[in-house]
Protein backbone atom coordinates (compact mmCIF):
# COMPACT_ATOMS: atom_id res chain seq x y z
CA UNK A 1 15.07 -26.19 -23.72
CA UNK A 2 12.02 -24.02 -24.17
CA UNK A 3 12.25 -19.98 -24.08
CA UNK A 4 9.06 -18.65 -23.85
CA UNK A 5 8.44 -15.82 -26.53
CA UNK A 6 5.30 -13.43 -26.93
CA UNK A 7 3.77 -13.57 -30.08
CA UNK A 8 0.45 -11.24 -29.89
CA UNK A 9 -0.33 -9.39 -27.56
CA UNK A 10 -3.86 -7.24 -26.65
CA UNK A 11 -4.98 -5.09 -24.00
CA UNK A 12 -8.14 -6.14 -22.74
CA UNK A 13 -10.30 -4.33 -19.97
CA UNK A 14 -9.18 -4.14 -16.16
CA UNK A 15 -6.02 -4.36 -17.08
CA UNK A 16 -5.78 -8.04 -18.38
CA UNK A 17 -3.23 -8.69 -21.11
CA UNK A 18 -4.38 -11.39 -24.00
CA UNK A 19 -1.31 -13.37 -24.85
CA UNK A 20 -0.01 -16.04 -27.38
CA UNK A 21 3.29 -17.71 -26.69
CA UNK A 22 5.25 -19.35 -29.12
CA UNK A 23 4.30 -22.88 -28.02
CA UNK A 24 0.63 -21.95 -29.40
CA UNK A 25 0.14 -21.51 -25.15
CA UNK A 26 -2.37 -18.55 -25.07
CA UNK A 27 -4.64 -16.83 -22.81
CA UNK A 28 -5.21 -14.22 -20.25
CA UNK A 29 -2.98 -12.19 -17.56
CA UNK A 30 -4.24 -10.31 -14.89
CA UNK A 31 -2.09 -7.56 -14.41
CA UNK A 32 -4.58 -5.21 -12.38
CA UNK A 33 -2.51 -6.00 -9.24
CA UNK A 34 0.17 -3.75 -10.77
CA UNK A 35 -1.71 -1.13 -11.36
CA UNK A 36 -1.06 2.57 -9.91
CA UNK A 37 2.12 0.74 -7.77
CA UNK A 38 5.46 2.63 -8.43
CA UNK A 39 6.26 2.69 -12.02
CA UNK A 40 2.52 1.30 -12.57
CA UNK A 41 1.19 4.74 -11.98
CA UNK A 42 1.32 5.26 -15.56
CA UNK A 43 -1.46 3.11 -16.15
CA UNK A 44 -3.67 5.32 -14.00
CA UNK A 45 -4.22 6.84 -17.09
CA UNK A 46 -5.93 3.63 -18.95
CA UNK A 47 -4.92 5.10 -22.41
CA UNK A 48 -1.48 4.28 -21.49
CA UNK A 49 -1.72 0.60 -20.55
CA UNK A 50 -3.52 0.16 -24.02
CA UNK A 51 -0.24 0.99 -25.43
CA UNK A 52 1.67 -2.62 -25.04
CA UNK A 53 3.97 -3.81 -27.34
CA UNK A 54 6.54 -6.95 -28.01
CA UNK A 55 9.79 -6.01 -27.49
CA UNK A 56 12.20 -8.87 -29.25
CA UNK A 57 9.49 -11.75 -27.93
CA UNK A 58 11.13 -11.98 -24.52
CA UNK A 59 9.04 -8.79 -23.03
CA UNK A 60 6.08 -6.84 -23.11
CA UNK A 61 6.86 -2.80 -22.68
CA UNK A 62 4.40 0.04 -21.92
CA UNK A 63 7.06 3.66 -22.48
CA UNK A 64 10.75 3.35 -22.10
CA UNK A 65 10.30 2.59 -17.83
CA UNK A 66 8.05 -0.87 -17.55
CA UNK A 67 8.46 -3.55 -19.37
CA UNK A 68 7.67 -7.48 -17.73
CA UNK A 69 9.52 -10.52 -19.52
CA UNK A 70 8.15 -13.30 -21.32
CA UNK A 71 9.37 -15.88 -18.53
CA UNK A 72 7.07 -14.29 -15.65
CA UNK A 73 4.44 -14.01 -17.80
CA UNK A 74 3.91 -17.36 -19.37
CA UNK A 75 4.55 -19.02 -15.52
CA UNK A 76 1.62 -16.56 -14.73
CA UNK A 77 -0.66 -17.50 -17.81
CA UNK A 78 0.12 -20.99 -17.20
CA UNK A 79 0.52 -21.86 -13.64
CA UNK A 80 3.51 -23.73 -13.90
CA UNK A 81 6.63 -23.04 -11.07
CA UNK A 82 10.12 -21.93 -12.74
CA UNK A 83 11.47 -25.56 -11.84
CA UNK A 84 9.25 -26.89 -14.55
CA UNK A 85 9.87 -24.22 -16.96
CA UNK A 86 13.54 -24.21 -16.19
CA UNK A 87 14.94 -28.19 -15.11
CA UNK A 88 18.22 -26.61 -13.94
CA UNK A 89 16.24 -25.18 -10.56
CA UNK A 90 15.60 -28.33 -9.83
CA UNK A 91 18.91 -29.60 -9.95
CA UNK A 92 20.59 -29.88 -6.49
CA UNK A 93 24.36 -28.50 -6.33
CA UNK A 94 27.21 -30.50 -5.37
CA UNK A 95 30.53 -29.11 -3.65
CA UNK A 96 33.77 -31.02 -4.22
């Protein structure tokens, strides 16, 4: 089974992310519709979304209070739904 991990990372303008997962998937993330929301107020100043990093390959973090995981992130780069990233989801339960 695949697990998505982060590999680079870059802050671009407008709060877009460049990515590269460790399936060579890579591209752009729109994360302005985040931005100045809740915890995402941080980014109001735009020195602080510039200051990404990797955490492990399973999440991007911005301080010690937002950090978004690698799953939610390569679904969003690549359009794909969870079932397709994850086959169990699509599995339908049985009850004895």
């Amino acid at each position: 089974m695949f697990i998505p991990k982060i590999l680079e990372a870059r802050p671009l303008d407008r709060y877009k992310v460049w990515l590269k997962f460790n399936d060579n998937t890579a591209g752009e993330v729109d994360l302005s519709h985040l931005s100045g929301k809740g915890i995402f107020s941080f980014w109001k100043d735009y020195k602080n979304f510039e200051k990404i990093s990797i955490e492990g390959g399973r999440s991007l973090t911005w301080s010690d209070e937002i950090d978004l995981d690698a799953d939610s992130l390569y679904l969003k780069l690549t359009g794909k739904k969870p079932e397709e990233l994850f086959p169990a989801l699509k599995e339908e339960s049985t009850y004895a």
